[in-house]
C-alpha atoms as a PDB file:
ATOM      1  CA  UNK A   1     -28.511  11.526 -27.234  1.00  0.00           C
ATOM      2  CA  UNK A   2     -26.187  14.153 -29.393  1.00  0.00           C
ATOM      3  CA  UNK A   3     -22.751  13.621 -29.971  1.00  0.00           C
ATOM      4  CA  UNK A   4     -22.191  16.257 -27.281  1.00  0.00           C
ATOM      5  CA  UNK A   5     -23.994  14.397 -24.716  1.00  0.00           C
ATOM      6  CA  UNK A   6     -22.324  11.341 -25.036  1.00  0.00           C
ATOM      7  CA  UNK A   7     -20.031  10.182 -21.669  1.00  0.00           C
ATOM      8  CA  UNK A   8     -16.300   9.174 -23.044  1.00  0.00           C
ATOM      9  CA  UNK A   9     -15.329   6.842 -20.435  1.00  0.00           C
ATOM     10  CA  UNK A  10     -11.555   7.901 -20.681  1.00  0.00           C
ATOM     11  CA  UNK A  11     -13.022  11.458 -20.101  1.00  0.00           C
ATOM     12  CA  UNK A  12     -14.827   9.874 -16.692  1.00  0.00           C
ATOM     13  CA  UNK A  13     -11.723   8.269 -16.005  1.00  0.00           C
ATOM     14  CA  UNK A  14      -9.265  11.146 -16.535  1.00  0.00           C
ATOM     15  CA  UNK A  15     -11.790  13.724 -14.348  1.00  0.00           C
ATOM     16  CA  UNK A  16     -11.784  11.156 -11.533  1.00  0.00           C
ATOM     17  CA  UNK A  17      -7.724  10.609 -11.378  1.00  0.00           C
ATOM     18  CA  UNK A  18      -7.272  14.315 -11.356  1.00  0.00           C
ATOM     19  CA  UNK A  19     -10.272  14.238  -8.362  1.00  0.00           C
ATOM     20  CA  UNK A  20      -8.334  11.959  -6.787  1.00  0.00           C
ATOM     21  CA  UNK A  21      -5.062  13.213  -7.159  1.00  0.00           C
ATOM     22  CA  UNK A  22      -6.413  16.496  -6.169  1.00  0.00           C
ATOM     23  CA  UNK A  23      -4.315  18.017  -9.732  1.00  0.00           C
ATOM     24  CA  UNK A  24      -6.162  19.846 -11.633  1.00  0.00           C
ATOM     25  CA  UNK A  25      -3.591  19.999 -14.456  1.00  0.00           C
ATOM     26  CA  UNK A  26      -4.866  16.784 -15.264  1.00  0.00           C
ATOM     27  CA  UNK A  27      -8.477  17.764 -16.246  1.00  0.00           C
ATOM     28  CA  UNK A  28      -9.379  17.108 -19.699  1.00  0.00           C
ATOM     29  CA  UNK A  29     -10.539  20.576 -21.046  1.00  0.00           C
ATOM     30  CA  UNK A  30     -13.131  19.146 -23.431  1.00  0.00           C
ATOM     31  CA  UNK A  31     -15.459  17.390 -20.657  1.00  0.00           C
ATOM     32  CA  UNK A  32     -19.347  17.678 -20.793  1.00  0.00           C
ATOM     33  CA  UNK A  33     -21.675  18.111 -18.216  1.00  0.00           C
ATOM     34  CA  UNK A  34     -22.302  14.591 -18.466  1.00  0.00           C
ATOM     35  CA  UNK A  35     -18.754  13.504 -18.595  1.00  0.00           C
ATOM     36  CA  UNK A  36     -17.875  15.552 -15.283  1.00  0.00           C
ATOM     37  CA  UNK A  37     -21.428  14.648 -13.462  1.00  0.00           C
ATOM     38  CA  UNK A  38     -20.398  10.643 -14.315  1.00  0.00           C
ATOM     39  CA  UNK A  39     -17.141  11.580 -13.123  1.00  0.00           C
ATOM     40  CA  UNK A  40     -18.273  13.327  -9.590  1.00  0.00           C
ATOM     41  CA  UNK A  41     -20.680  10.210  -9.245  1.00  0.00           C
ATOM     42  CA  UNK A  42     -17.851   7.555  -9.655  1.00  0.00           C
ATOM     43  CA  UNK A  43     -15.379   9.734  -7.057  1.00  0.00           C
ATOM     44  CA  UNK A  44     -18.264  10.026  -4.321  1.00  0.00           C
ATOM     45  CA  UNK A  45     -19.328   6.144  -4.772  1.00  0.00           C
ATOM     46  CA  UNK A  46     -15.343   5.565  -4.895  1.00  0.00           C
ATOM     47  CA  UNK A  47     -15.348   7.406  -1.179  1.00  0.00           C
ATOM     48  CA  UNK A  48     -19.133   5.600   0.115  1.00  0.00           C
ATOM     49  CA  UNK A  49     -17.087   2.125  -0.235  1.00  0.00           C
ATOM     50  CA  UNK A  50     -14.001   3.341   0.687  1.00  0.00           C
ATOM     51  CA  UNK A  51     -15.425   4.641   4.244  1.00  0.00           C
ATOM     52  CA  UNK A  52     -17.732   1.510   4.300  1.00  0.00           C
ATOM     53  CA  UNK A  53     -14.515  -0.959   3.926  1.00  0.00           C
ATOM     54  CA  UNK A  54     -12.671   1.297   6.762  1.00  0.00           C
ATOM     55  CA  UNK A  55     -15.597   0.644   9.157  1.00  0.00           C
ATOM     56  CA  UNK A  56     -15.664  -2.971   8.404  1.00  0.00           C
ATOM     57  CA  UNK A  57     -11.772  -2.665   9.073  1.00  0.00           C
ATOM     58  CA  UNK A  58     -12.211  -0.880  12.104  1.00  0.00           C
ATOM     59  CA  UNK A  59     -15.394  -3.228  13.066  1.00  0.00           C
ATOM     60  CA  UNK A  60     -13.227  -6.605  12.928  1.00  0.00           C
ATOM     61  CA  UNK A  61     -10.296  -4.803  15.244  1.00  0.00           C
ATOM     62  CA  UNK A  62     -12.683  -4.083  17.411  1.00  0.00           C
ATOM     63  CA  UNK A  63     -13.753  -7.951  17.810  1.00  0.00           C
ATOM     64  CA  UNK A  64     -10.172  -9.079  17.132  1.00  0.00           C
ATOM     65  CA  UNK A  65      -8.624  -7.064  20.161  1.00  0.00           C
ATOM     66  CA  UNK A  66     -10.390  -8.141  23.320  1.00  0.00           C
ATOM     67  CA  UNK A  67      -8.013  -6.985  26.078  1.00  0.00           C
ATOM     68  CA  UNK A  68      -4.833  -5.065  25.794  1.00  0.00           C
ATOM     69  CA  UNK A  69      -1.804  -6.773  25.720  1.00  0.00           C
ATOM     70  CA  UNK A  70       2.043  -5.742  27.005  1.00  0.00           C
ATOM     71  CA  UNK A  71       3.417  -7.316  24.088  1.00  0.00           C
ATOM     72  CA  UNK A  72       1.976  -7.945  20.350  1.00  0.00           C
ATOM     73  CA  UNK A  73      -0.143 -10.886  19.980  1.00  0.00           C
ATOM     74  CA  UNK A  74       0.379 -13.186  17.677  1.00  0.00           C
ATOM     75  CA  UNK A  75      -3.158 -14.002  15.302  1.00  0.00           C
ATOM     76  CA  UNK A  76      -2.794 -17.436  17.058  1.00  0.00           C
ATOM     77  CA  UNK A  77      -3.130 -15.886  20.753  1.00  0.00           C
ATOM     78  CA  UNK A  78      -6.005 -13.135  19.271  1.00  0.00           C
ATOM     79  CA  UNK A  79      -8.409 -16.361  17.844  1.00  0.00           C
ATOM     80  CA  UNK A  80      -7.704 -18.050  21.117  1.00  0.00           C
ATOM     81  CA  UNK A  81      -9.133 -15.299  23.606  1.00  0.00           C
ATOM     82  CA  UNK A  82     -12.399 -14.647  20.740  1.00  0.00           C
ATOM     83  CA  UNK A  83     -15.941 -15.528  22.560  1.00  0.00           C
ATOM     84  CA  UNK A  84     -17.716 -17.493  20.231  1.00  0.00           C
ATOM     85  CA  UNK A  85     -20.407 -14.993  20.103  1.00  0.00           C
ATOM     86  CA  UNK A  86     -17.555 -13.151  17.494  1.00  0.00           C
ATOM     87  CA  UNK A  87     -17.114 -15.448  15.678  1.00  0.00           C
ATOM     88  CA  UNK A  88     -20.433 -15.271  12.978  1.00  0.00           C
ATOM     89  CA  UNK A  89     -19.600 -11.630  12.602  1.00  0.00           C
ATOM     90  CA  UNK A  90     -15.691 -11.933  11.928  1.00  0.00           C
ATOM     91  CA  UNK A  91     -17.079 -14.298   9.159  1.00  0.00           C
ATOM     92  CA  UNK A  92     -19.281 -11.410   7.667  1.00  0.00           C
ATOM     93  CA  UNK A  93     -16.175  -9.153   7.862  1.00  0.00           C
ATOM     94  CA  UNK A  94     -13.783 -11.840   6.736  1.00  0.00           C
ATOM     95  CA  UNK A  95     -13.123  -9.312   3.352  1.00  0.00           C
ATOM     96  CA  UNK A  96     -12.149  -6.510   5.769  1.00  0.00           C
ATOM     97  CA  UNK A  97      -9.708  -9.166   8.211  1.00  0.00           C
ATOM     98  CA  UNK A  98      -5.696  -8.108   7.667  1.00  0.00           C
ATOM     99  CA  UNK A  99      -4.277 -11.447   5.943  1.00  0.00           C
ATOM    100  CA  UNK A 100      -3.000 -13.035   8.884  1.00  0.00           C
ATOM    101  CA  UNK A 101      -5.963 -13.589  10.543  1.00  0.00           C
ATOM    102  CA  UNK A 102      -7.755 -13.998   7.270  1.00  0.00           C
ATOM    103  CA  UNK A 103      -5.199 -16.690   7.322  1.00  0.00           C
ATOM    104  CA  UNK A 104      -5.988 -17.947  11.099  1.00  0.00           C
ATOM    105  CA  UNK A 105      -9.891 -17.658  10.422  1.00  0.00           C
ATOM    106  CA  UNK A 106      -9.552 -19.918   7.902  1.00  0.00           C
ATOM    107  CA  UNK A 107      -7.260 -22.539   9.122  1.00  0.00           C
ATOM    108  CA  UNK A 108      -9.806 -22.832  12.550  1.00  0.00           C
ATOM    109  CA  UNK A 109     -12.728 -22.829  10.711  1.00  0.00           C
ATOM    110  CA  UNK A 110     -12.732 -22.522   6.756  1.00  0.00           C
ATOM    111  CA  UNK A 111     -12.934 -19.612   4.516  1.00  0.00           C
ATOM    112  CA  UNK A 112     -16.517 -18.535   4.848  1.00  0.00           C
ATOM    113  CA  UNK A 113     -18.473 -19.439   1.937  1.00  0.00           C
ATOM    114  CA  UNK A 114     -19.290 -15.495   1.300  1.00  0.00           C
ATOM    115  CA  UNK A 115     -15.465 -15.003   0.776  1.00  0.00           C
END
């Protein structure tokens, strides 16, 4: 591999900030090919796990909120109306849980071991 050909990580890194950012005032003016295809790679994986963690999010709301309620529930009252088929599958999504009932999941039953 040339000199030219090499990928500068701080290169990668600077091309996916400005990506992100959407500012292109930030792009480095000296990036390969290579550079900017690493760069492109990283941003689109970046989005892949994004949307994949919003799912999961989305997924453990879905088995969190069982019935509407007139009031908020409390994470207490949300574990206590769960069907127990839920609960192996809240365990997969434990990562994607907001912290209170990360915190309720694991004061009924243990962090899972995956967490």
């Amino acid at each position: 591999m040339s000199s030219t050909e090499q990928v500068r990580p701080e290169v990668v890194a600077a091309i996916v900030t400005a990506l992100q950012n959407t500012d292109p005032s930030d792009l480095p003016a000296d990036a390969t090919r290579a550079e900017k295809d690493a760069a492109k790679d990283q941003y689109l994986s970046g989005m892949v796990a994004e949307r994949a963690q919003r799912d999961r999010q989305t997924r453990a709301w879905e088995l969190l909120l069982t019935r509407g309620h007139d009031e908020p529930p409390s994470w207490e009252s949300l574990f206590d109306e769960l069907p127990e088929s839920s609960l192996a599958e809240l365990a997969e999504l434990y990562d994607a849980l907001p912290e209170g009932a990360q915190t309720e999941y694991a004061r009924r039953y243990g962090a899972p071991v995956s967490a």
